[in-house]
Protein backbone atom coordinates (compact mmCIF):
# COMPACT_ATOMS: atom_id res chain seq x y z
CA UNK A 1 -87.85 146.69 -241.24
CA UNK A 2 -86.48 143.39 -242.18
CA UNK A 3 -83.44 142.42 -245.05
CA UNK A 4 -84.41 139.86 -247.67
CA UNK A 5 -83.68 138.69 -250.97
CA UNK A 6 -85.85 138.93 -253.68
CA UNK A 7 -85.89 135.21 -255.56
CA UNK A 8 -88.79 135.75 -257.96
CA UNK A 9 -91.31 137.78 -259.88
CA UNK A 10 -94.89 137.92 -259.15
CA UNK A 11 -97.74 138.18 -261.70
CA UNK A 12 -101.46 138.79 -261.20
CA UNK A 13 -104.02 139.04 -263.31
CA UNK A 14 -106.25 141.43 -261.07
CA UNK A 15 -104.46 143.59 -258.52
CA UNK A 16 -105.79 146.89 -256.22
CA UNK A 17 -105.97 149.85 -258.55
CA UNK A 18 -103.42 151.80 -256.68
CA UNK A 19 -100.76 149.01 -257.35
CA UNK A 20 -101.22 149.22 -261.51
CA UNK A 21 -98.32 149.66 -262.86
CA UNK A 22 -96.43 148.58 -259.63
CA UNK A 23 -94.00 145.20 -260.37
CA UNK A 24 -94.82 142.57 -257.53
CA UNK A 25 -91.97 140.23 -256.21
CA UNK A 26 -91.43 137.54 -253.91
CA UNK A 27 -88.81 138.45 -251.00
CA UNK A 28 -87.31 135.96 -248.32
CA UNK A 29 -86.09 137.45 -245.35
CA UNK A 30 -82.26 136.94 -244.57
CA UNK A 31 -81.04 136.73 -240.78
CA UNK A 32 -82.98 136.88 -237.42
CA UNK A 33 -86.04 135.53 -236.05
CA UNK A 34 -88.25 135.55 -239.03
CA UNK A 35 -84.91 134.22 -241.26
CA UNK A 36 -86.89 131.86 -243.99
CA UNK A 37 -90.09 133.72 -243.93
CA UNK A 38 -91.18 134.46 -247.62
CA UNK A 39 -93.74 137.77 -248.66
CA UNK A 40 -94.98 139.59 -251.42
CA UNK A 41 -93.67 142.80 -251.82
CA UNK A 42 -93.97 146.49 -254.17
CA UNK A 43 -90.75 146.82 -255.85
CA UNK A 44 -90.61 150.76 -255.84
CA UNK A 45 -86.83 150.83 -257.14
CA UNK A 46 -86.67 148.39 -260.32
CA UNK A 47 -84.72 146.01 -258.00
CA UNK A 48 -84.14 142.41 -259.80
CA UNK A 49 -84.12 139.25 -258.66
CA UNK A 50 -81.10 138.52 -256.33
CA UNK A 51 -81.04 141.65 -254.97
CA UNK A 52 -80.77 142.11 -251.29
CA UNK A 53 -82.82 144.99 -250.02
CA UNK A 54 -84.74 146.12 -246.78
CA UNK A 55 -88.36 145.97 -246.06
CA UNK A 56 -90.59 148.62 -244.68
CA UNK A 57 -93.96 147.92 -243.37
CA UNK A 58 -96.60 149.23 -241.82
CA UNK A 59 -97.59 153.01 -241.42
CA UNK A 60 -94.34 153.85 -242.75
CA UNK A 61 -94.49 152.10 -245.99
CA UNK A 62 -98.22 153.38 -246.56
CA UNK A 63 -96.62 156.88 -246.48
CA UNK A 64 -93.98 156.28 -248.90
CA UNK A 65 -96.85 155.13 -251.67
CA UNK A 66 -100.22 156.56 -249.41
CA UNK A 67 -101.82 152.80 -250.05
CA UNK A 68 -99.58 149.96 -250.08
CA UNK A 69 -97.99 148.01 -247.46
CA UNK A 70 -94.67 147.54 -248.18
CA UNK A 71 -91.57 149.34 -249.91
CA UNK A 72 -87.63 148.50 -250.06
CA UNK A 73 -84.31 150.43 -250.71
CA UNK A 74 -80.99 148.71 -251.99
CA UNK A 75 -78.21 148.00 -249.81
């Protein structure tokens, strides 16, 4: 897990099927070693931008939606 910020929306035209209806953002991590680092993320909580929230990835983010790769939670 990593904090971040979320600074902007993201819009596709074409996206996996599972993620229809899922709003995309851009996130950039806050403190540590990856401090700077930017990624696309699932916004499962109708966060907005400016928000600062916490990252899952992996196996554990995959479980909380069974196919994507990341998820967040307010803080």
């Amino acid at each position: 897990m990593v904090t971040a910020r979320l600074i902007d929306n993201i819009w596709a035209t074409r996206k996996a099927e599972a993620l229809n209806g899922s709003k995309l953002m851009l996130a950039e991590v806050i403190g540590g070693t990856r401090s700077g680092e930017r990624m696309v993320v699932v916004d499962t909580i109708s966060a907005g931008i400016g928000d600062r929230v916490i990252i899952t990835m992996g196996s554990s983010a995959r479980r909380m939606l069974e196919t994507t790769v990341f998820r967040w939670t307010r803080w």
